[in-house]
C-alpha atoms as a PDB file:
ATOM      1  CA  UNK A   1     -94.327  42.865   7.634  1.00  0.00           C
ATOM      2  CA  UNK A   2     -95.739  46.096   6.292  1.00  0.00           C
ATOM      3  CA  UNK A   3     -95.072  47.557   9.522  1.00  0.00           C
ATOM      4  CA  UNK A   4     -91.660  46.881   9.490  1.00  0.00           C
ATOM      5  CA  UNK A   5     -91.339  47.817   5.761  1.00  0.00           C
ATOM      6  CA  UNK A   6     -93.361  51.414   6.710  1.00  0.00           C
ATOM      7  CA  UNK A   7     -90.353  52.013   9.839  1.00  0.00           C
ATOM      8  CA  UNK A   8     -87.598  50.937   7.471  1.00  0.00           C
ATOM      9  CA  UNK A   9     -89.324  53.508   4.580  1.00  0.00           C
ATOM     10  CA  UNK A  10     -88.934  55.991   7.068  1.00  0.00           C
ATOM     11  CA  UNK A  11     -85.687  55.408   9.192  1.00  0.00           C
ATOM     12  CA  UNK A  12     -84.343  55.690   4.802  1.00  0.00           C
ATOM     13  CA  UNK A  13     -86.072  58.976   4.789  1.00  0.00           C
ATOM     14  CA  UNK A  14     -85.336  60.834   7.401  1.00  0.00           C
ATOM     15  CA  UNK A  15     -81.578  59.732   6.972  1.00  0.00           C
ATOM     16  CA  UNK A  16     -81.470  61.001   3.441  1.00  0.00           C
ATOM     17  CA  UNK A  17     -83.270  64.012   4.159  1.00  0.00           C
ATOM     18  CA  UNK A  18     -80.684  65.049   7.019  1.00  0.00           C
ATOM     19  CA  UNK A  19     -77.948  64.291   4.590  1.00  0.00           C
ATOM     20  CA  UNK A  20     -79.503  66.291   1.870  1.00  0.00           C
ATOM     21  CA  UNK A  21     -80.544  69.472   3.809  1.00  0.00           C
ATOM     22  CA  UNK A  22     -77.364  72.069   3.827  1.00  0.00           C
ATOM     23  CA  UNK A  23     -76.504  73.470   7.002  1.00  0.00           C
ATOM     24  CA  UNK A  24     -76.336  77.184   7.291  1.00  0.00           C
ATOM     25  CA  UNK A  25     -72.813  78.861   6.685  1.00  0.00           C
ATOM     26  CA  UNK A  26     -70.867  79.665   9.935  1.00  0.00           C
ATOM     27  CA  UNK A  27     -71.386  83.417  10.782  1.00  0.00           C
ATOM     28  CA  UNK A  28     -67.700  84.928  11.007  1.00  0.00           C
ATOM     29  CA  UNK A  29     -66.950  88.490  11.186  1.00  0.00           C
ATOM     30  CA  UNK A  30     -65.540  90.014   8.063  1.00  0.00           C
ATOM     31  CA  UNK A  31     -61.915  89.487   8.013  1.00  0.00           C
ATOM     32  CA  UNK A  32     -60.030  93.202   6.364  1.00  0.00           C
ATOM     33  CA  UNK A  33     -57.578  92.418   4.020  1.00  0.00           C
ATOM     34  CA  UNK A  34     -54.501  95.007   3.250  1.00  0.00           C
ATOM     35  CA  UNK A  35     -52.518  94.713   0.572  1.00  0.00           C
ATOM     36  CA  UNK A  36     -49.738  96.850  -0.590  1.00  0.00           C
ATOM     37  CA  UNK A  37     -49.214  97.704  -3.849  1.00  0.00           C
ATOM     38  CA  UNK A  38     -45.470  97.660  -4.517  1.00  0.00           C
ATOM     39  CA  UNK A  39     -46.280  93.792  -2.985  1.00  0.00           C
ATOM     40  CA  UNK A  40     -47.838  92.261  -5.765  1.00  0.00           C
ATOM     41  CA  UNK A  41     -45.415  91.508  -8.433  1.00  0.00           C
ATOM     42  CA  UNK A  42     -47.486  92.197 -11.882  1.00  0.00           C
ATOM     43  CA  UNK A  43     -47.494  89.205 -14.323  1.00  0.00           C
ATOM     44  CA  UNK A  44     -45.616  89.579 -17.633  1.00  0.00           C
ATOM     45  CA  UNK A  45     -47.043  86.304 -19.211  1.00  0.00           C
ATOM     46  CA  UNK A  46     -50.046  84.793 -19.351  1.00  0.00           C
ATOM     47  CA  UNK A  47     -51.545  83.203 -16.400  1.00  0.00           C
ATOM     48  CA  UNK A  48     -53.134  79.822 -16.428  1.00  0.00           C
ATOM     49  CA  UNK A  49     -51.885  76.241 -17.801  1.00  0.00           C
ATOM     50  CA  UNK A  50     -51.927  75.651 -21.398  1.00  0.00           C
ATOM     51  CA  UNK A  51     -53.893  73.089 -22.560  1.00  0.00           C
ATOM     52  CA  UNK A  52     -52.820  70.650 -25.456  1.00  0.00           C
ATOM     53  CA  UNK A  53     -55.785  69.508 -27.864  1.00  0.00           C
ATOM     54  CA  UNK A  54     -53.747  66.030 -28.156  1.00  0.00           C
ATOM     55  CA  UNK A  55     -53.784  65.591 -24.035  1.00  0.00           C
ATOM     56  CA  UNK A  56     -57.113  66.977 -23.823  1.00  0.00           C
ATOM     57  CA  UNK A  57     -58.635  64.342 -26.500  1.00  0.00           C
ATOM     58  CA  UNK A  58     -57.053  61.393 -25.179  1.00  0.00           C
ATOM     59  CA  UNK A  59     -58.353  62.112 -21.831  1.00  0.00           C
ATOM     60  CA  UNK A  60     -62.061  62.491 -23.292  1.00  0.00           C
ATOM     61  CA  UNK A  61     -61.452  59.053 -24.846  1.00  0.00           C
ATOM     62  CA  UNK A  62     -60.274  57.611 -21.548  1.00  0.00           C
ATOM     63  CA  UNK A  63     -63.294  58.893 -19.602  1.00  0.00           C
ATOM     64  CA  UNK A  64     -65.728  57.406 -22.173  1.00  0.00           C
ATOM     65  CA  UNK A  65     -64.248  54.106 -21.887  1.00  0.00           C
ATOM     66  CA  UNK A  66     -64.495  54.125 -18.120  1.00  0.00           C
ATOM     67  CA  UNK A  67     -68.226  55.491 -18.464  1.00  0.00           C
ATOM     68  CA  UNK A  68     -68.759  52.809 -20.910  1.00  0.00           C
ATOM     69  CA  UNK A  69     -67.586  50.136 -18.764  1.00  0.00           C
ATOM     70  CA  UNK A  70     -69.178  51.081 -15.774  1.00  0.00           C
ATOM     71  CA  UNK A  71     -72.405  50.975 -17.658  1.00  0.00           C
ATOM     72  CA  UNK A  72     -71.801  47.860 -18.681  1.00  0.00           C
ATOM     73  CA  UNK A  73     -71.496  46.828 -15.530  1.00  0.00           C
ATOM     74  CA  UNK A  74     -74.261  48.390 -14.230  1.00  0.00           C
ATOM     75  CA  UNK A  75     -76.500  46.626 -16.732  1.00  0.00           C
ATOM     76  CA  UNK A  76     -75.256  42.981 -16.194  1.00  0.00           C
ATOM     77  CA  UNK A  77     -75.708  43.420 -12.457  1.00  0.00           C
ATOM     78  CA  UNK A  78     -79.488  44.711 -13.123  1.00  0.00           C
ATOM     79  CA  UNK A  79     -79.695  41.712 -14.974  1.00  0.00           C
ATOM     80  CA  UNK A  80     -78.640  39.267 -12.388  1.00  0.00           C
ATOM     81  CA  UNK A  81     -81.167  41.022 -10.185  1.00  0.00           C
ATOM     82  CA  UNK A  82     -84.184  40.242 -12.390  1.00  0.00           C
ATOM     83  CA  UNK A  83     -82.984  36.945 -13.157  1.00  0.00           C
ATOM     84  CA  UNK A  84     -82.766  36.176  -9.825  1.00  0.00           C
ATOM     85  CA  UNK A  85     -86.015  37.583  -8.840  1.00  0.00           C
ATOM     86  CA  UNK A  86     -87.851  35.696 -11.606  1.00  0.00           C
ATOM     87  CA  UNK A  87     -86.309  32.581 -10.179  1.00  0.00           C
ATOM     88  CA  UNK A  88     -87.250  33.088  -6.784  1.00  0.00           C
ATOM     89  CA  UNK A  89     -90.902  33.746  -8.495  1.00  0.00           C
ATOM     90  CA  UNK A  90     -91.059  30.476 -10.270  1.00  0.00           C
ATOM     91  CA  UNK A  91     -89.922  28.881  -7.050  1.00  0.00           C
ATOM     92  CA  UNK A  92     -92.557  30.649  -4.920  1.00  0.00           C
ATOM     93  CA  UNK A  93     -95.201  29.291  -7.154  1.00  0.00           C
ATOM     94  CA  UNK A  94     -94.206  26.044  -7.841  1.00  0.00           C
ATOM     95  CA  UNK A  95     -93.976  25.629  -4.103  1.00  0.00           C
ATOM     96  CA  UNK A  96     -97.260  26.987  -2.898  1.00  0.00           C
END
């Protein structure tokens, strides 16, 4: 059993260390740009989206909820865990 717990420990591992290593960026050669300048129109206004407070609040309260929820969650499904691992405990013992 401790064997097979020692290749499973390391089959986890070596799979999450190949997923977390970054590859190295692709070589390219440099790519020369040319731009003209009667081309590019110059901007009058003011680039960029304008943000409303109202919008930007209610979204705030939206992600909070969902963060709230999902910690919720989270914390009733630890507890089902435990539970169920004390009950397989008591079993264990009661049994042996």
């Amino acid at each position: 059993m401790v064997k097979v717990r020692a290749v499973l420990a390391g089959l986890m591992l070596t799979t999450m260390v190949t997923f977390a290593v970054p590859t190295a960026p692709a070589l390219a050669a440099p790519v020369a740009v040319h731009v003209a300048a009667d081309v590019v129109a110059q901007q009058t206004t003011d680039p960029g989206p304008r943000i409303n407070p109202d919008e930007n609040s209610k979204a705030n309260q939206e992600k909070t909820k969902n963060k709230i929820i999902v910690g919720v969650l989270a914390a009733v499904l630890a507890a089902i865990v435990l539970w169920g691992r004390s009950v397989r405990r008591k079993k264990r013992k009661a049994s042996s």
